[in-house]
Protein backbone atom coordinates (compact mmCIF):
# COMPACT_ATOMS: atom_id res chain seq x y z
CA UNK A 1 101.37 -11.02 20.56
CA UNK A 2 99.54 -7.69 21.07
CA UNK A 3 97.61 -7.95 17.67
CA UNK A 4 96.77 -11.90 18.82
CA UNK A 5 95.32 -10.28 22.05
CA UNK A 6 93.56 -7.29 20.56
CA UNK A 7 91.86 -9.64 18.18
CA UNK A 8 90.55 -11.93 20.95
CA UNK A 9 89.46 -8.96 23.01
CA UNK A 10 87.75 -7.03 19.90
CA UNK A 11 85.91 -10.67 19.11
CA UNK A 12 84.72 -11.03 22.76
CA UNK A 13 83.26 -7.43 22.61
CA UNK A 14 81.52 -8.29 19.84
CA UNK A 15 79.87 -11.70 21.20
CA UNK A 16 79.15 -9.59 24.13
CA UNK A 17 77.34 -6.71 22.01
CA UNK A 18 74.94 -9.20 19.79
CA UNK A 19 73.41 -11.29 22.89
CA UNK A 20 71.29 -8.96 23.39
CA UNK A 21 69.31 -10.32 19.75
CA UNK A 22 68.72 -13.22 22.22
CA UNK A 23 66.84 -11.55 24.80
CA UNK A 24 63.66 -13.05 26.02
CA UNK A 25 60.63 -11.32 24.20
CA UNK A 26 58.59 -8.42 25.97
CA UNK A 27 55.46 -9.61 27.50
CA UNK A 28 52.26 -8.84 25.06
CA UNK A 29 50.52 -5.75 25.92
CA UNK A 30 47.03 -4.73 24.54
CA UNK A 31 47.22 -3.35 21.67
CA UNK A 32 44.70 -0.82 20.07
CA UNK A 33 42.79 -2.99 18.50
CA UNK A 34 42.31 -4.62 21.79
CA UNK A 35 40.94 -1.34 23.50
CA UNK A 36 37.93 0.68 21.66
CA UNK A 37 36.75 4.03 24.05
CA UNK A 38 34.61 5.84 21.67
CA UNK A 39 33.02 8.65 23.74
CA UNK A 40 31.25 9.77 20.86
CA UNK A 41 27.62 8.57 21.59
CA UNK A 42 27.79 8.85 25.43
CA UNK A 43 26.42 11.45 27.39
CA UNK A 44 27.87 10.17 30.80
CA UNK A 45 30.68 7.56 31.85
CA UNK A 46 31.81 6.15 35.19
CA UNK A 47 34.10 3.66 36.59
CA UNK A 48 35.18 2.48 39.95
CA UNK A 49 37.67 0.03 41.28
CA UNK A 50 36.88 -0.74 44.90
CA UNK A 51 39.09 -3.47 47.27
CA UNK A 52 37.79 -5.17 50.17
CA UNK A 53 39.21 -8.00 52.06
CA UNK A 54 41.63 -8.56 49.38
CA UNK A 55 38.95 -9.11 46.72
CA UNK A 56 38.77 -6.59 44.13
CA UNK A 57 35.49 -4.86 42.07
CA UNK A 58 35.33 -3.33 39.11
CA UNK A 59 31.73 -1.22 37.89
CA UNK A 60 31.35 0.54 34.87
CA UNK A 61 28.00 3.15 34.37
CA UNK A 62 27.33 4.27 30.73
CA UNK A 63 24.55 6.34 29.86
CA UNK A 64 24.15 6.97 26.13
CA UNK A 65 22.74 9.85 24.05
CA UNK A 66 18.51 9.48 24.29
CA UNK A 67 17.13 9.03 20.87
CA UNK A 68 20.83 8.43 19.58
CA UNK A 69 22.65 5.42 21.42
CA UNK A 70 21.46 1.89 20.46
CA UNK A 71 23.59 -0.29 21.95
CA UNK A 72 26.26 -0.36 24.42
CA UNK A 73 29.15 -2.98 25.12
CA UNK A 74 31.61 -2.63 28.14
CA UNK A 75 33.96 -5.59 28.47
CA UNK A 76 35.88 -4.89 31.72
CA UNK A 77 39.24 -7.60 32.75
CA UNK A 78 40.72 -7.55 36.17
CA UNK A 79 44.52 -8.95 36.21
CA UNK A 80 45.81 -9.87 39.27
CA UNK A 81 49.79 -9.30 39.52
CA UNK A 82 51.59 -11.35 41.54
């Protein structure tokens, strides 16, 4: 009776330890190809996040290198959380 019991137990246990390859997926996250920052061509960089009345601004300044930076892109995302 005690090997019937230690058998059901041990098999339990081991249901118990693989749900966890069920698990709901992490949420996706940027990855690095997502984000570029190249600071190589910039001479000067700012950014501000400012709130007011429950609305929210982002501004981004980039100033390049004169005679050196031909084009700049700045893609900025604001995510509200709930």
């Amino acid at each position: 009776m005690k090997k019937v019991i230690s058998t059901i137990i041990s098999v339990v246990i081991m249901l118990c330890l693989s749900l966890t390859a069920f698990a709901e997926p992490e949420l996706q996250t940027p990855s690095d190809d997502d984000i570029s920052v190249c600071y190589l061509y910039t001479d000067k960089i700012s950014g501000t996040l400012s709130i007011s009345n429950k609305a929210a601004t982002c501004k981004s300044t980039v100033r390049g290198i004169s005679g050196t930076t031909t084009k700049i892109v700045i893609t900025q995302t604001l995510q509200k959380k709930n």
